[in-house]
Protein backbone atom coordinates (compact mmCIF):
# COMPACT_ATOMS: atom_id res chain seq x y z
CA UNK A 1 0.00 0.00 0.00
CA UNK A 2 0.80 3.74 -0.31
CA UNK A 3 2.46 5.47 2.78
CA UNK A 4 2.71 8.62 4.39
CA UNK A 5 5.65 10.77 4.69
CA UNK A 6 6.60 12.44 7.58
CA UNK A 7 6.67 16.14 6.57
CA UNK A 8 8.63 19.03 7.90
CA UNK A 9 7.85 21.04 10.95
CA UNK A 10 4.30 23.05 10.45
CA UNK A 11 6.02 26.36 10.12
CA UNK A 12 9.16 25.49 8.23
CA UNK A 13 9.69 27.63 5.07
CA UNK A 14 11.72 25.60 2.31
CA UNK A 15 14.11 27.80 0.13
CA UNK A 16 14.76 25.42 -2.85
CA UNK A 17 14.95 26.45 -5.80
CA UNK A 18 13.79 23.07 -7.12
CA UNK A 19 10.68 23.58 -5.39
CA UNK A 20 10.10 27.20 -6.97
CA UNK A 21 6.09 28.10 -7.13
CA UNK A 22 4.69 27.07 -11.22
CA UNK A 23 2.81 30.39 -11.21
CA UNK A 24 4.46 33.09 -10.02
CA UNK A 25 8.03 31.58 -9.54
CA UNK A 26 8.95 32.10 -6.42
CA UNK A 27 11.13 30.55 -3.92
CA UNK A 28 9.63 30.51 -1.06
CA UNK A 29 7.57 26.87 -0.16
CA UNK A 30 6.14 25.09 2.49
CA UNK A 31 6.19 21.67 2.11
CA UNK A 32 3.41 19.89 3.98
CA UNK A 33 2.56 16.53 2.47
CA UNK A 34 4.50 13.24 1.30
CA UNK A 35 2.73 10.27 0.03
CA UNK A 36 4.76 7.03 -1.52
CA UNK A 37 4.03 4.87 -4.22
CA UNK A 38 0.18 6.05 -4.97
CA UNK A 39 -0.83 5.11 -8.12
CA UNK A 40 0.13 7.07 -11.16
CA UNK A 41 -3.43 7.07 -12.45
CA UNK A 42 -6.25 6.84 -10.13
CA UNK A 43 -9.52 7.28 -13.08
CA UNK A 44 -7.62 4.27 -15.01
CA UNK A 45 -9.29 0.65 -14.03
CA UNK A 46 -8.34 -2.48 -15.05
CA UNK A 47 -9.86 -5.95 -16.72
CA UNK A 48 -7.15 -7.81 -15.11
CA UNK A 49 -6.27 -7.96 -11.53
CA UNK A 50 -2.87 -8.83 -12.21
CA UNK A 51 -1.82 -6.02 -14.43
CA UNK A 52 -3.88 -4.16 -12.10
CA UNK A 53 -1.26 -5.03 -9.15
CA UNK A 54 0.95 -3.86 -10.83
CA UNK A 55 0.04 -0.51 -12.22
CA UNK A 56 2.64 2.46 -12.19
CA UNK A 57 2.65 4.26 -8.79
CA UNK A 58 4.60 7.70 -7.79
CA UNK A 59 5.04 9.98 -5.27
CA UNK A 60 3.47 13.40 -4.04
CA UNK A 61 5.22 15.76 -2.11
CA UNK A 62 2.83 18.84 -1.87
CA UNK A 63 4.25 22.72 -1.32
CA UNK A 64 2.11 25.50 -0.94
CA UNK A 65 4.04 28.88 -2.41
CA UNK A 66 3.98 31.60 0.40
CA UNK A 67 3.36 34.01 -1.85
CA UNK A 68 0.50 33.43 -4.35
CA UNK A 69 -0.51 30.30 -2.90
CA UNK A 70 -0.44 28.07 -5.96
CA UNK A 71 0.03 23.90 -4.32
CA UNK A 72 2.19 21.94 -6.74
CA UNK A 73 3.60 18.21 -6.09
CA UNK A 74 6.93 18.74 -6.78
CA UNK A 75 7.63 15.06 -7.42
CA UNK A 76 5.67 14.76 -10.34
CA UNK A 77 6.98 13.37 -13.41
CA UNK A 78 5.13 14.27 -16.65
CA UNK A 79 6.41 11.59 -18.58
CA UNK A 80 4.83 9.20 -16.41
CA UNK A 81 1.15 10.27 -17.28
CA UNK A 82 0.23 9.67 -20.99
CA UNK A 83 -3.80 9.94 -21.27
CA UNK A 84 -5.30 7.33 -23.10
CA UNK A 85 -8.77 5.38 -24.20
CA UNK A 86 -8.48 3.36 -20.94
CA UNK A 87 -9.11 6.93 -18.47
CA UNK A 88 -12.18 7.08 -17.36
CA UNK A 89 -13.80 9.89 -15.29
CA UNK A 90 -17.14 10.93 -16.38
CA UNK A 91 -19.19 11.53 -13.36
CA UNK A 92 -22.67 11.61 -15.17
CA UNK A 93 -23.96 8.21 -14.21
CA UNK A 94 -25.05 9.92 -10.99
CA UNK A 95 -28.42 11.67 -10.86
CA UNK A 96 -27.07 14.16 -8.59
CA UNK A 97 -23.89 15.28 -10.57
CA UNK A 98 -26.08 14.99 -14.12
CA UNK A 99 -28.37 17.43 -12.10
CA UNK A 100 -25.83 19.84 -11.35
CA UNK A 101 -23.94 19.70 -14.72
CA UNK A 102 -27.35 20.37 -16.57
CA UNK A 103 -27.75 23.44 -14.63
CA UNK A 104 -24.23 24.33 -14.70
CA UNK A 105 -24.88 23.93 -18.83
CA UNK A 106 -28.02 25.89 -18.74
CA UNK A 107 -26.35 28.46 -16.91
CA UNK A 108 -23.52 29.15 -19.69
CA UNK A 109 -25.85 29.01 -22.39
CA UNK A 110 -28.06 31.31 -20.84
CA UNK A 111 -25.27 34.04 -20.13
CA UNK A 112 -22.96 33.85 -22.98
CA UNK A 113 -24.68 31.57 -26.22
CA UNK A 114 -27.91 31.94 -28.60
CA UNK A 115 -29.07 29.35 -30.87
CA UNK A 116 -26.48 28.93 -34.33
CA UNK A 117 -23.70 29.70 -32.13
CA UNK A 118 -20.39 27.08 -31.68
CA UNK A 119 -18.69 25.61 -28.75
CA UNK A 120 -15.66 24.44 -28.21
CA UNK A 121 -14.58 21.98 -25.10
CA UNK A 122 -10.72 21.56 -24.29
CA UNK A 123 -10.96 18.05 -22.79
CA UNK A 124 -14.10 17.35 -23.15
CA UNK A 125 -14.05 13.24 -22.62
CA UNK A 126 -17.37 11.33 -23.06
CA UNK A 127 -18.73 14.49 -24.74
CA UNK A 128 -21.48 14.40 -22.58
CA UNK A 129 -21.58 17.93 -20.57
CA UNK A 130 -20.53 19.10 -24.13
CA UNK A 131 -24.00 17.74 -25.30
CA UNK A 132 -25.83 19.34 -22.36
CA UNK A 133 -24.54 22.71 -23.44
CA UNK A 134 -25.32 22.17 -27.16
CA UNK A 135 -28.66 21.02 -26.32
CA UNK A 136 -29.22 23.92 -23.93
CA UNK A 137 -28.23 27.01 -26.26
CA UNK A 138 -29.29 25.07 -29.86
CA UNK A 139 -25.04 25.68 -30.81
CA UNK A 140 -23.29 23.02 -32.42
CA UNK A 141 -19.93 21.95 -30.42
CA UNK A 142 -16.50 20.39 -30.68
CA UNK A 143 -14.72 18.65 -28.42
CA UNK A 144 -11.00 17.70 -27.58
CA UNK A 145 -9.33 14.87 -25.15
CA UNK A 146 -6.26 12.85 -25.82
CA UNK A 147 -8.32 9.96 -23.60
CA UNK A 148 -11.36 9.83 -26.14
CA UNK A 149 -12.83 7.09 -27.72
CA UNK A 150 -14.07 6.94 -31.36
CA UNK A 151 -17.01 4.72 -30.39
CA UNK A 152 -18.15 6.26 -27.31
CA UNK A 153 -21.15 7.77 -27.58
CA UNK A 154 -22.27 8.61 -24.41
CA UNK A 155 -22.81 12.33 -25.32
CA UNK A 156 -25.87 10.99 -27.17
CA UNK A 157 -26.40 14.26 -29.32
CA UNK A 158 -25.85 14.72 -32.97
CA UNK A 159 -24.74 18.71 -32.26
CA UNK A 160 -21.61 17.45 -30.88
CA UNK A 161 -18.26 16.16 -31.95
CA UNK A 162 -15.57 14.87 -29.69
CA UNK A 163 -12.31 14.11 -31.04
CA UNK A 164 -8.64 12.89 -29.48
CA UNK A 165 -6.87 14.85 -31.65
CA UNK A 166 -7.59 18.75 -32.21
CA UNK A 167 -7.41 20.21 -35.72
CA UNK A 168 -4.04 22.06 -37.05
CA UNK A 169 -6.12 24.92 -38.07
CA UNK A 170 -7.63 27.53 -35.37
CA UNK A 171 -11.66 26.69 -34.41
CA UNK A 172 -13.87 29.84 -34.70
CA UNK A 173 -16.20 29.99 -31.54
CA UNK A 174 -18.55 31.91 -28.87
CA UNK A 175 -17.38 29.74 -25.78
CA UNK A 176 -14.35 28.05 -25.10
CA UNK A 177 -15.29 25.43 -21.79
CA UNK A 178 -12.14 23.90 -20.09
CA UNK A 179 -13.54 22.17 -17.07
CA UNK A 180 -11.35 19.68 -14.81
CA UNK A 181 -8.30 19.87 -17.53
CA UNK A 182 -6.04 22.35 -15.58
CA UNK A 183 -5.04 20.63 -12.19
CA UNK A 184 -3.53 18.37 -14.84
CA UNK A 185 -0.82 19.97 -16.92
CA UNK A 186 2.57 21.30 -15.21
CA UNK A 187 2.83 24.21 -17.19
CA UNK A 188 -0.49 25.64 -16.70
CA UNK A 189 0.53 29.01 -18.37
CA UNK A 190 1.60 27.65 -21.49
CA UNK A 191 -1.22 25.65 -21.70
CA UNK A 192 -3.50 28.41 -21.72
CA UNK A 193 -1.81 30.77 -24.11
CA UNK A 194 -1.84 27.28 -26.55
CA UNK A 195 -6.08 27.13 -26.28
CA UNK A 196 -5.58 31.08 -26.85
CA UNK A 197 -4.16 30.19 -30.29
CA UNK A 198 -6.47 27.14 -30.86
CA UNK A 199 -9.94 28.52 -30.65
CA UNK A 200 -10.46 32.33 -31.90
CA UNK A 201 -13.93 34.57 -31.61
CA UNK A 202 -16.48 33.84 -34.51
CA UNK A 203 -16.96 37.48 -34.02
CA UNK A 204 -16.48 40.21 -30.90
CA UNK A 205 -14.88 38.63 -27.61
CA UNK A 206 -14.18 35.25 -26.60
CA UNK A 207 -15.54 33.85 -23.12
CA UNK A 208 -13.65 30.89 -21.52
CA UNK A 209 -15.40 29.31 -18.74
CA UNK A 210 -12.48 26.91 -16.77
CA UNK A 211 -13.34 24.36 -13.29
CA UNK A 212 -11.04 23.06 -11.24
CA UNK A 213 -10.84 21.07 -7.75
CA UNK A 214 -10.87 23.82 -5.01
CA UNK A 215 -7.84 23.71 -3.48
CA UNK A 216 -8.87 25.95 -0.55
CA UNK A 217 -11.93 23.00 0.15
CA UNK A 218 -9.26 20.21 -0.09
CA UNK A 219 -7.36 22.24 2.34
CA UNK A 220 -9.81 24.01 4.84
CA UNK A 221 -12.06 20.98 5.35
CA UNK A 222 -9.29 18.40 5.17
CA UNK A 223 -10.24 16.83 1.97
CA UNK A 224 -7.57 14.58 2.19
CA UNK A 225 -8.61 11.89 -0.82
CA UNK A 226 -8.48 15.04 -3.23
CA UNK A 227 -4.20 14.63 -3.47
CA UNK A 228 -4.16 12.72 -6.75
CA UNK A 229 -0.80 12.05 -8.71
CA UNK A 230 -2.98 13.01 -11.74
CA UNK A 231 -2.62 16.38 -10.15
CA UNK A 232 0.22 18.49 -10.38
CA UNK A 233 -1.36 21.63 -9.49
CA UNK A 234 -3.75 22.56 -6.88
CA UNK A 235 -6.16 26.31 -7.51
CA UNK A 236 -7.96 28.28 -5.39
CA UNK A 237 -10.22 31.18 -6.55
CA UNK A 238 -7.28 33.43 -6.24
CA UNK A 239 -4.50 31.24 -7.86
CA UNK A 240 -6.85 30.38 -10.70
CA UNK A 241 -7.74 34.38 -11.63
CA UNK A 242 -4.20 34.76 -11.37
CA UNK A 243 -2.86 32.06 -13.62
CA UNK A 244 -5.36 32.61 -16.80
CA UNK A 245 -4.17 36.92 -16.61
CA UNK A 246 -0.89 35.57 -16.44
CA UNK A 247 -1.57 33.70 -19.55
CA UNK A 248 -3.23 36.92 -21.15
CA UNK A 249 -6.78 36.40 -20.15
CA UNK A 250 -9.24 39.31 -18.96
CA UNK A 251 -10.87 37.56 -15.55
CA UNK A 252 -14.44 38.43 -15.43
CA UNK A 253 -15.91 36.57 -12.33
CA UNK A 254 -15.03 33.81 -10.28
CA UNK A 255 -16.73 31.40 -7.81
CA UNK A 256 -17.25 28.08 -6.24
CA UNK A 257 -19.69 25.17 -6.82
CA UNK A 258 -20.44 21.31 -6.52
CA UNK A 259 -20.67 22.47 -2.20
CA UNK A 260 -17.82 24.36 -2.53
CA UNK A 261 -15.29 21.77 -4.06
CA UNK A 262 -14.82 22.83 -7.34
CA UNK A 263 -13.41 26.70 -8.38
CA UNK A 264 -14.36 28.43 -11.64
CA UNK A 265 -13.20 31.32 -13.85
CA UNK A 266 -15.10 32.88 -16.47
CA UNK A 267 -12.67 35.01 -18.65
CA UNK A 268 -12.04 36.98 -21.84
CA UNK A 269 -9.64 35.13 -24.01
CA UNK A 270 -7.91 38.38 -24.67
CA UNK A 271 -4.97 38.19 -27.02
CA UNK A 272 -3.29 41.75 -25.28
CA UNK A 273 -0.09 40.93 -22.91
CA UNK A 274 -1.85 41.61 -19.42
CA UNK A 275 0.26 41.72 -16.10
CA UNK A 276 -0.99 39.21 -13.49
CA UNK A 277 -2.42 40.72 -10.34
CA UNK A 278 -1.00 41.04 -7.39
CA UNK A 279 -1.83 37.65 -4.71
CA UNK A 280 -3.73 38.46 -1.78
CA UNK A 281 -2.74 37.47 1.56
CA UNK A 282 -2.69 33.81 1.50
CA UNK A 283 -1.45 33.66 5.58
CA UNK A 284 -4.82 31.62 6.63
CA UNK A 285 -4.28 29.02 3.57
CA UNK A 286 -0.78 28.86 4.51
CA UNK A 287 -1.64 27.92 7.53
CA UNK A 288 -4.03 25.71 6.70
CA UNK A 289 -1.22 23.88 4.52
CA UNK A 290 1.11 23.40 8.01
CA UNK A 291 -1.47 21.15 9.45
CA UNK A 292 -2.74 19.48 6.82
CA UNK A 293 -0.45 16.18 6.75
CA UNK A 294 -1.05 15.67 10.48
CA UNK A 295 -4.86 15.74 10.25
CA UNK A 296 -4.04 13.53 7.23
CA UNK A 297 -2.55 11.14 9.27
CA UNK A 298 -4.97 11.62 12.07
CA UNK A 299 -7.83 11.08 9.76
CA UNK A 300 -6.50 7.81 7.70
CA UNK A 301 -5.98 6.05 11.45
CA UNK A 302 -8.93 7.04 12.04
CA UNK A 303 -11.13 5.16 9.10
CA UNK A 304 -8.76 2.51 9.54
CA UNK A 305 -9.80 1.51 13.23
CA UNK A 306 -13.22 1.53 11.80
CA UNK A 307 -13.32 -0.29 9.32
CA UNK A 308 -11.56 -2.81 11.42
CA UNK A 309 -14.09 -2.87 13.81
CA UNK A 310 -16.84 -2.84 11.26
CA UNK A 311 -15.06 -5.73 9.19
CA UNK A 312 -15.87 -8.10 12.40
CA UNK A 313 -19.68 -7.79 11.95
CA UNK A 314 -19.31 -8.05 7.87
CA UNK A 315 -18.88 -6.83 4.72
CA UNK A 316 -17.17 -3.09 4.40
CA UNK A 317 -18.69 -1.10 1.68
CA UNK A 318 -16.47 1.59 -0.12
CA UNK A 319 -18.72 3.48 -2.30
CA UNK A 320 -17.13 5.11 -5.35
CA UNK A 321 -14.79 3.72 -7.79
CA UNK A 322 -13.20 7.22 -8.95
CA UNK A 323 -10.03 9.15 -7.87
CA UNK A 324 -11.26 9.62 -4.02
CA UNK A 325 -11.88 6.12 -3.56
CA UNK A 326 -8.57 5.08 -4.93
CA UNK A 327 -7.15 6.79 -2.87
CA UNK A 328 -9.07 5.88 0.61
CA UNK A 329 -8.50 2.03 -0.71
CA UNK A 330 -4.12 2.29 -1.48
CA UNK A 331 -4.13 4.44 1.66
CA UNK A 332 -6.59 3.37 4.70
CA UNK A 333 -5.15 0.11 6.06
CA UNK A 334 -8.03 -2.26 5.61
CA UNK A 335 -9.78 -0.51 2.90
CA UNK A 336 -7.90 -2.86 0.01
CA UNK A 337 -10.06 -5.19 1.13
CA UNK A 338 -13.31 -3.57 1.25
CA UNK A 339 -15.98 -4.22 -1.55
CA UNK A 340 -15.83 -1.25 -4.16
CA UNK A 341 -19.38 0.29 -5.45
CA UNK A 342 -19.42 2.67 -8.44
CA UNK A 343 -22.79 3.75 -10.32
CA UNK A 344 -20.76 3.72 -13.53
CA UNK A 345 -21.11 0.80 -15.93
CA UNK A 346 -17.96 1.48 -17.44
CA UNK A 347 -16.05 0.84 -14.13
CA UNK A 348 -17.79 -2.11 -13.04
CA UNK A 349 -16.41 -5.40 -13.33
CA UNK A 350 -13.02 -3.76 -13.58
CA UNK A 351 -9.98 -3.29 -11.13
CA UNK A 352 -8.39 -0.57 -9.18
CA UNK A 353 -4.84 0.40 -9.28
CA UNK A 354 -2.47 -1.63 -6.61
CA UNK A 355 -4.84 -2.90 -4.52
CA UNK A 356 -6.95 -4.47 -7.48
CA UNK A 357 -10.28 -4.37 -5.86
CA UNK A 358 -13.05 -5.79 -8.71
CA UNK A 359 -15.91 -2.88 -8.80
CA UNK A 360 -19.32 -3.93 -8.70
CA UNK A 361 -22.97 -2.55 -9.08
CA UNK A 362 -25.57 -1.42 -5.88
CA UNK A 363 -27.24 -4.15 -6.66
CA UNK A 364 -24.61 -6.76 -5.89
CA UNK A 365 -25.25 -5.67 -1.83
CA UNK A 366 -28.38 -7.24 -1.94
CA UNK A 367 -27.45 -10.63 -0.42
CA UNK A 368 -24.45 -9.84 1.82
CA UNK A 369 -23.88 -8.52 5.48
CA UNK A 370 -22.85 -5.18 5.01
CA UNK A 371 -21.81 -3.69 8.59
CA UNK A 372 -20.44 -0.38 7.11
CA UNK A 373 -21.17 2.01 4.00
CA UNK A 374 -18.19 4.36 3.32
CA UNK A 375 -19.26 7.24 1.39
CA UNK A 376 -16.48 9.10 -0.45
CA UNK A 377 -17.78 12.30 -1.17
CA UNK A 378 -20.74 13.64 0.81
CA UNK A 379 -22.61 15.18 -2.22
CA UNK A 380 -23.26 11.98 -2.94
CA UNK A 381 -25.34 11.01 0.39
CA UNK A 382 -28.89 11.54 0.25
CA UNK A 383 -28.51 9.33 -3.90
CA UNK A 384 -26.61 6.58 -1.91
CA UNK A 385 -29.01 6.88 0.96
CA UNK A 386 -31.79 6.09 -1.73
CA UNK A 387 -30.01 2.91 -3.14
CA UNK A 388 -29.18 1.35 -0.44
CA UNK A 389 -32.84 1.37 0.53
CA UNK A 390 -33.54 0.11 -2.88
CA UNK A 391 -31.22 -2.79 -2.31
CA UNK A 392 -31.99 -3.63 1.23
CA UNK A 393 -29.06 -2.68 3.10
CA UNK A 394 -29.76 -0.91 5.91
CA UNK A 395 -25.86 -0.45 7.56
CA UNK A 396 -24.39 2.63 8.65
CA UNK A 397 -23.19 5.01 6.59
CA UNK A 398 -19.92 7.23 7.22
CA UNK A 399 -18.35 9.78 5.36
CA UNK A 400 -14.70 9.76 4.70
C-alpha cells in the first residue's frame, strides 16, 4: 500500500529552488505533504487484476508557495502520465452530478450563447456535458481529449463532436469550456496561451469558462482523498484568476460550486499581454497547509480503526470507484479489502490500481452482510441513501 511521509515542521519555510512556485516563480515553499508509491493514475481501471497489481505508482510531495498560494507536487513526473482510451472519469452516471452539470450547462448558455452559435470543449471526454450545453443554447460543439474514444457515444447528441486529436487549423467559436483539464498539466501558463491560439472569436470577444478542484476546500475541510498524482497543481479562486491573466486572459468573475469543491473562472480570451495581479494574503491558507499532513494522518488512522471494527460484523462497503476512492483504498489500512461500489457501468467489473479491488454494481449488496457504508464524497449522500434502501441494506453510513 501507499504510505505517508513524515513532513517538515508546520512552520518550516523551504528555500529550494527546485521547489520554486509554477505560477508566479517564487522561492519561497512550504512543504506539507508526502505520500509514496500512490498510483500514477487513479480514473484508469483495469480488466485484469494482475496487471492491475501492478500498475505504475509515484510519489506526491505537496508545497504551498507563500506568496501566491499556488500547491504543486513537486515530485511529479510528466512523462509518467500519458492519457489514453483506458481513463475514465465521467461523473454523469449519478443523478445528482447529471443534475448539477445540466444546470451548470443551462447556466452558460443562458449568459454567454444563442441558438447557431459554436462551442468548443478543451478536454471534453465522453462528450457528454458538451451535449448538455449544445442542447441547452441550440449551438453546435467540438470537443478535444487525448483519452477519447471513437465509439463512445455517451454524449448521445448529434450537435456534438468529440475528437482525441484537435485540428491544425484555429476553431472559430462563442465559448471556449475547459472544465477539470487544468489541475492536470505542469505548465499551466503555457497551456493556456496554446487554447488562446487554438480557438479564436467567430466574431467580438471570446468567453472561456475553466473548473477546477478547489484547493482551498481540499485544504480548509481536510479533503484529504483530493491529493491525486494526476494532479500536479492545486487552484484556489485566487491562484486560478491569477494564472489565466498571467496567460493573457481578462478575468471576469469567479466562484465556487459542486458544495464548494470545485473553483471556476469565467474570462475573456484576450490576445493583449496583461500583467498578473498582485496575490492576496494567503497567511490563513498557509496555515491551513502546516497542518494538513497531520490531520491527514490523524484522519487515515482514524477510518482505519473503523473499518476494522466494522469488518468483524461483515462486509465493508467503499462506495465510489473514482479518484477519491482510490485513494481511501491504497491508503486506509483495511480498505484494500473492502468491496468497491461505483454507479458507472464502465467501471464495473473492472480493477483498481495496486490494490486491485473488482468494482461492482448497488445491486450486488443485496445478499451480503454489510456492517459499514463508506461514502467518499458527501454530495453523494442523500442518492446513496436512496439505493441502499432500494437494495436492502440498511448499515451505517460514514463519510470519509
Amino acid at each position: 500500500m501507499a504510505t505517508l511521509r513524515t513532513t517538515p515542521a508546520p512552520a518550516e519555510i523551504v528555500l529550494d529552488l527546485d521547489d520554486s512556485c509554477p505560477g508566479c516563480g517564487d522561492d519561497a515553499t512550504i512543504q506539507f505533504l508526502g505520500l509514496a508509491d500512490v498510483p500514477v493514475f487513479n480514473n484508469v481501471l483495469f480488466a485484469d487484476p494482475g496487471d492491475a497489481r501492478s500498475a505504475a505508482t509515484g510519489d506526491v510531495r505537496l508545497v504551498a508557495c507563500t506568496r501566491c498560494g499556488l500547491i504543486a507536487n513537486t515530485a511529479f513526473v510528466p512523462s509518467a502520465v500519458a492519457y489514453g482510451p483506458d481513463y475514465e472519469n465521467s461523473l454523469h452516471g449519478s443523478a445528482t452530478f447529471s443534475s448539477w452539470a445540466e444546470a451548470l450547462a443551462q447556466r452558460l448558455a443562458d449568459r454567454y450563447l444563442s441558438e447557431g452559435g459554436t462551442v468548443v470543449e478543451v478536454g471534453a471526454g465522453s462528450g457528454e456535458f458538451l451535449a448538455l450545453v449544445c442542447e441547452a443554447s441550440g449551438c453546435t460543439g467540438t470537443g478535444w481529449d487525448p483519452s477519447h474514444r471513437e465509439d463512445d457515444d455517451r454524449s448521445g447528441s448529434s450537435l456534438t463532436d468529440v475528437r482525441v486529436e484537435r485540428s491544425d487549423d484555429p476553431l472559430a467559436a462563442d465559448l471556449v469550456v475547459c472544465r477539470h483539464v487544468l489541475e492536470h498539466v505542469p505548465d499551466p501558463v503555457a497551456f493556456l496561451r496554446e487554447v488562446r491560439e487554438a480557438v479564436v472569436p467567430r466574431s467580438g470577444r471570446l468567453p472561456i469558462y475553466v473548473e477546477v478542484p478547489d484547493a482551498a476546500h481540499m485544504i480548509r475541510r481536510d479533503a484529504v482523498w483530493d491529493v491525486i498524482y494526476e494532479h500536479p497543481l492545486y487552484f484556489d479562486e485566487g491562484t486560478l484568476a491569477r494564472t489565466l491573466a498571467a496567460a493573457g486572459y481578462e478575468p471576469i468573475r469567479t466562484g465556487t460550486t459542486f458544495g464548494g469543491q470545485f473553483a471556476w473562472i469565467e474570462a475573456w480570451t484576450d490576445r493583449s499581454p496583461r500583467a498578473a495581479p498582485a496575490p492576496p494574503s494567503r497567511q490563513e491558507l498557509i496555515e491551513s497547509c502546516a497542518g494538513f499532513g497531520r490531520r491527514f494522518a490523524a484522519r487515515i488512522a482514524e477510518l482505519g480503526e473503523e473499518i476494522l471494527r466494522a469488518s468483524r460484523d461483515g462486509d465493508v462497503v467503499v462506495w465510489g470507484a473514482g479518484s477519491k476512492g482510490v485513494t481511501f483504498c491504497n491508503l486506509v489500512p483495511g480498505a484494500d479489502a473492502a468491496i468497491v461500489v461505483d454507479v458507472s457501468s464502465r467501471k464495473r467489473g473492472r480493477y483498481l490500481p495496486v490494490t486491485a479491488q473488482q468494482v461492482v454494481g448497488p445491486h450486488e449488496l443485496r445478499d451480503l452482510t454489510v456492517s459499514l457504508v463508506v461514502v467518499m464524497n458527501a454530495v453523494y449522500s442523500d442518492e446513496i441513501s436512496d439505493m441502499l434502501r432500494t437494495v436492502g441494506v440498511r448499515a451505517p453510513m460514514v463519510v470519509a
